[in-house]
C-alpha atoms as a PDB file:
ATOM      1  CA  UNK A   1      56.627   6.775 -44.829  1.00  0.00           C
ATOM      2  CA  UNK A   2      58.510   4.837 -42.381  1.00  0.00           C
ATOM      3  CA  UNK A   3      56.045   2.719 -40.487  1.00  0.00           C
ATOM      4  CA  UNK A   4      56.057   1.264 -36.601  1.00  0.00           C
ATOM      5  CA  UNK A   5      58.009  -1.335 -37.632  1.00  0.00           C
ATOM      6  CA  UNK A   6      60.875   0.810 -38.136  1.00  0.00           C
ATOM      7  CA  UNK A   7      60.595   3.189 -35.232  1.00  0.00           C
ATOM      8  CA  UNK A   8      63.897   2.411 -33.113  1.00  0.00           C
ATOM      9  CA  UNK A   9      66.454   4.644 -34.994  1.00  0.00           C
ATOM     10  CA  UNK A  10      69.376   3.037 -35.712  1.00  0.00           C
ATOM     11  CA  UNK A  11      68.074  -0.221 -36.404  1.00  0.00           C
ATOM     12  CA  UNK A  12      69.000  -2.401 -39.779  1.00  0.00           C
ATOM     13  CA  UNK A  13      65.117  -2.583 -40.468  1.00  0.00           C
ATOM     14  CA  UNK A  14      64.853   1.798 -40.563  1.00  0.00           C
ATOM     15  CA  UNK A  15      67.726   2.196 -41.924  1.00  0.00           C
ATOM     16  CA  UNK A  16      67.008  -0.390 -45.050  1.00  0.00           C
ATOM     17  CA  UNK A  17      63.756   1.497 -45.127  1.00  0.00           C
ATOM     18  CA  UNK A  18      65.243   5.250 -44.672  1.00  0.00           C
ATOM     19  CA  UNK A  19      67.434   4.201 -47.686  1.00  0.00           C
ATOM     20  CA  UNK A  20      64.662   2.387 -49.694  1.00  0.00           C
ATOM     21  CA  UNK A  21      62.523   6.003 -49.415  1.00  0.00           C
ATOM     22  CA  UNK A  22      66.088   8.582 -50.009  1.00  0.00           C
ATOM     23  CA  UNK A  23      65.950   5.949 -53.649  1.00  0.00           C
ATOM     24  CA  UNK A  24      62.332   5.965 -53.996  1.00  0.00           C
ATOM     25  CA  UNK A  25      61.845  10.157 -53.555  1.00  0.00           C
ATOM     26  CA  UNK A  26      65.334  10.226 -55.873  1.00  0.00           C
ATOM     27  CA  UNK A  27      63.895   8.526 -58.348  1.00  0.00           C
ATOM     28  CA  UNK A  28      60.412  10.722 -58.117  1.00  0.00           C
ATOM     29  CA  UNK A  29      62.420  13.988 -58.585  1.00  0.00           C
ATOM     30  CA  UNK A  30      64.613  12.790 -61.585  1.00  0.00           C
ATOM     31  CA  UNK A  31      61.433  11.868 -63.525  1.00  0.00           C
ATOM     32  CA  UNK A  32      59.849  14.948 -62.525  1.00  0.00           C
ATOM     33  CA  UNK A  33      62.600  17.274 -63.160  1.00  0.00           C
ATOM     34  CA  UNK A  34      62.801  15.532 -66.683  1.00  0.00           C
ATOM     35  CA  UNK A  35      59.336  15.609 -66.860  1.00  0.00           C
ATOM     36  CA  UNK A  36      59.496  19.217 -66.454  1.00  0.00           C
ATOM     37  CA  UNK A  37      62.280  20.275 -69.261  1.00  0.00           C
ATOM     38  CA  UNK A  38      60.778  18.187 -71.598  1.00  0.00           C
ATOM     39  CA  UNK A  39      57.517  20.285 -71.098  1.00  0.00           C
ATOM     40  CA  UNK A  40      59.167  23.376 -70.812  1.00  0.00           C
ATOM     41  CA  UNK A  41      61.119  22.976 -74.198  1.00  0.00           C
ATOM     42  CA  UNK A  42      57.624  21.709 -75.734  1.00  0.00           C
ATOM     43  CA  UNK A  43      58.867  18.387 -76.678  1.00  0.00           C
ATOM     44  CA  UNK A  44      56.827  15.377 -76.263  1.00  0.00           C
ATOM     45  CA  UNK A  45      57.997  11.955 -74.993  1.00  0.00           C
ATOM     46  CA  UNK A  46      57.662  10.694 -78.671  1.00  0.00           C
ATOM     47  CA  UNK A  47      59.963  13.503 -80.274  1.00  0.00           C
ATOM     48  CA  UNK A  48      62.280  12.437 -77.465  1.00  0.00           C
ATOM     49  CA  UNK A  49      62.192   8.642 -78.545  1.00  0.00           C
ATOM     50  CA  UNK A  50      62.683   9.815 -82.230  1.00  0.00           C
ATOM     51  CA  UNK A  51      65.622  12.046 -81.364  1.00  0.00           C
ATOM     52  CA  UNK A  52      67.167   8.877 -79.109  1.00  0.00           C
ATOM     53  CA  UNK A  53      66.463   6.544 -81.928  1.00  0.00           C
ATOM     54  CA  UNK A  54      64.515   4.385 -79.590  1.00  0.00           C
ATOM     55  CA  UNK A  55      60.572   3.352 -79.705  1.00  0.00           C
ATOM     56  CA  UNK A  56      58.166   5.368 -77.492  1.00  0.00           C
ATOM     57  CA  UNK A  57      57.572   2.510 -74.962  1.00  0.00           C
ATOM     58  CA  UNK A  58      61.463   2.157 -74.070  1.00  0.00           C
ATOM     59  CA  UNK A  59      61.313   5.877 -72.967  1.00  0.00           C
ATOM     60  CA  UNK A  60      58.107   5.342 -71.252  1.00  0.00           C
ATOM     61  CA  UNK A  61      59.545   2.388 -69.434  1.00  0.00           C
ATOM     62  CA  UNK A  62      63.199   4.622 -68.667  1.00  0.00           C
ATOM     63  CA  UNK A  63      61.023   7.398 -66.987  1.00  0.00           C
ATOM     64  CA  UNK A  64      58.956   4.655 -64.794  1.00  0.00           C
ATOM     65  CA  UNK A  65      61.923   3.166 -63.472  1.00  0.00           C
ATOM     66  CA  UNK A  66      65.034   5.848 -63.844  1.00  0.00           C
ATOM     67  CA  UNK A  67      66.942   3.960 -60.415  1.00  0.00           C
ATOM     68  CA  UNK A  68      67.272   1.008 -62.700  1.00  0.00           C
ATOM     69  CA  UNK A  69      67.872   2.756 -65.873  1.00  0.00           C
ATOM     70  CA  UNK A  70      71.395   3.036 -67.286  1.00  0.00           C
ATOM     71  CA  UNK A  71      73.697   5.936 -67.185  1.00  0.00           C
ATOM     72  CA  UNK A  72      73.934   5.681 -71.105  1.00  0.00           C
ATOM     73  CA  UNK A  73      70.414   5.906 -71.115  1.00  0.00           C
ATOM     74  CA  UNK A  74      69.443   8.994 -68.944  1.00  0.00           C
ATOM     75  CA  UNK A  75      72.838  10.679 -70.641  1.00  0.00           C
ATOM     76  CA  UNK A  76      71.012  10.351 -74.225  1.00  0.00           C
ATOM     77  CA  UNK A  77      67.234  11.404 -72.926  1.00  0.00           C
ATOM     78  CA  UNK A  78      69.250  15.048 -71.505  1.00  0.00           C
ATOM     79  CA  UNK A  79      71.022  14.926 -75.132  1.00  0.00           C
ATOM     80  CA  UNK A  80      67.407  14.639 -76.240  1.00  0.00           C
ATOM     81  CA  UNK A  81      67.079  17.609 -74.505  1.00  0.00           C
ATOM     82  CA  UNK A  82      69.319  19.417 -76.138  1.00  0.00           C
ATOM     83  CA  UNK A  83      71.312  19.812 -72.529  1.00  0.00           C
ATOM     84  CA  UNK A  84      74.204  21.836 -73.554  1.00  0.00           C
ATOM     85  CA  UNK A  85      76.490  19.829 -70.501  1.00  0.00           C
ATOM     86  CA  UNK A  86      75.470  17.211 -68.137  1.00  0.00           C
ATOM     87  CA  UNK A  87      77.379  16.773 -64.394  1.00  0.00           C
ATOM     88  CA  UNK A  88      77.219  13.395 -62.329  1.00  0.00           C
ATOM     89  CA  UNK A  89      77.820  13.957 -58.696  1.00  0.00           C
ATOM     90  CA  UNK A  90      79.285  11.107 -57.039  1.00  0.00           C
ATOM     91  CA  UNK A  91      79.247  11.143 -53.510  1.00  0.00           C
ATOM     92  CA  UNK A  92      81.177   8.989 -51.060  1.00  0.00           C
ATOM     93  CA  UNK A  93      80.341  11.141 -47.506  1.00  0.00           C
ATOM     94  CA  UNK A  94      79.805  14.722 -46.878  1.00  0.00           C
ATOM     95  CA  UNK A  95      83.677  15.519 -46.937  1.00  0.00           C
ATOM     96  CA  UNK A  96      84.628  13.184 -50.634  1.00  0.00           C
ATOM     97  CA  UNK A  97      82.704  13.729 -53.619  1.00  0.00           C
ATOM     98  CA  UNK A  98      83.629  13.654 -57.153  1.00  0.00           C
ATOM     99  CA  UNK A  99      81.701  15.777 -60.369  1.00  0.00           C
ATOM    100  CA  UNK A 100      81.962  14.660 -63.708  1.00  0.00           C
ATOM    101  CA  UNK A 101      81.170  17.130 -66.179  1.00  0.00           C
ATOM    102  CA  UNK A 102      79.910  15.937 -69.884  1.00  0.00           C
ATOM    103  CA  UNK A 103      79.988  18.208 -72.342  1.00  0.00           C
ATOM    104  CA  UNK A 104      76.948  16.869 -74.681  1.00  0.00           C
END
């Protein structure tokens, strides 16, 4: 929530804060959409671990903090999955944005 501090729009304090939530509530919906196809396929976050050949705690830590988390990483949790294909929208502006498509 942005507070008074950042009411002026337009301002280099809202829009480091505007930016700081879009990450924040980015982050939130990765882990929960994970979250959610891990449930839905019945696996648990150990079986996940075992399938990425990594201890429990490293996944724990990966879904806590997926903004820092490498691409490597989140790639081989959806493997985990058993994601059939995983796309990576990169987006410059509304008008130039790029898909990569990863067939896993």
């Amino acid at each position: 929530m942005i507070t008074k501090n950042y009411v002026s729009k337009g301002t280099a304090k809202r829009n480091a804060a505007e930016q700081k939530i879009k990450l924040i509530t980015e982050n939130l919906i990765l882990c929960n959409t994970l979250k959610e196809i891990r449930e839905d396929r019945k696996k648990s976050q150990v079986q996940i671990a075992d399938a990425m050949h990594i201890d429990n705690s490293v996944v724990n830590k990966l879904k806590k903090n997926f903004e820092k988390a490498k691409l490597t990483a989140i790639i081989r949790y959806v493997k985990a999955l058993k994601a059939k294909s995983v796309n990576i929208v990169f987006e410059f502006d509304k008008k130039d944005s790029r898909v990569l498509h990863l067939n896993t």
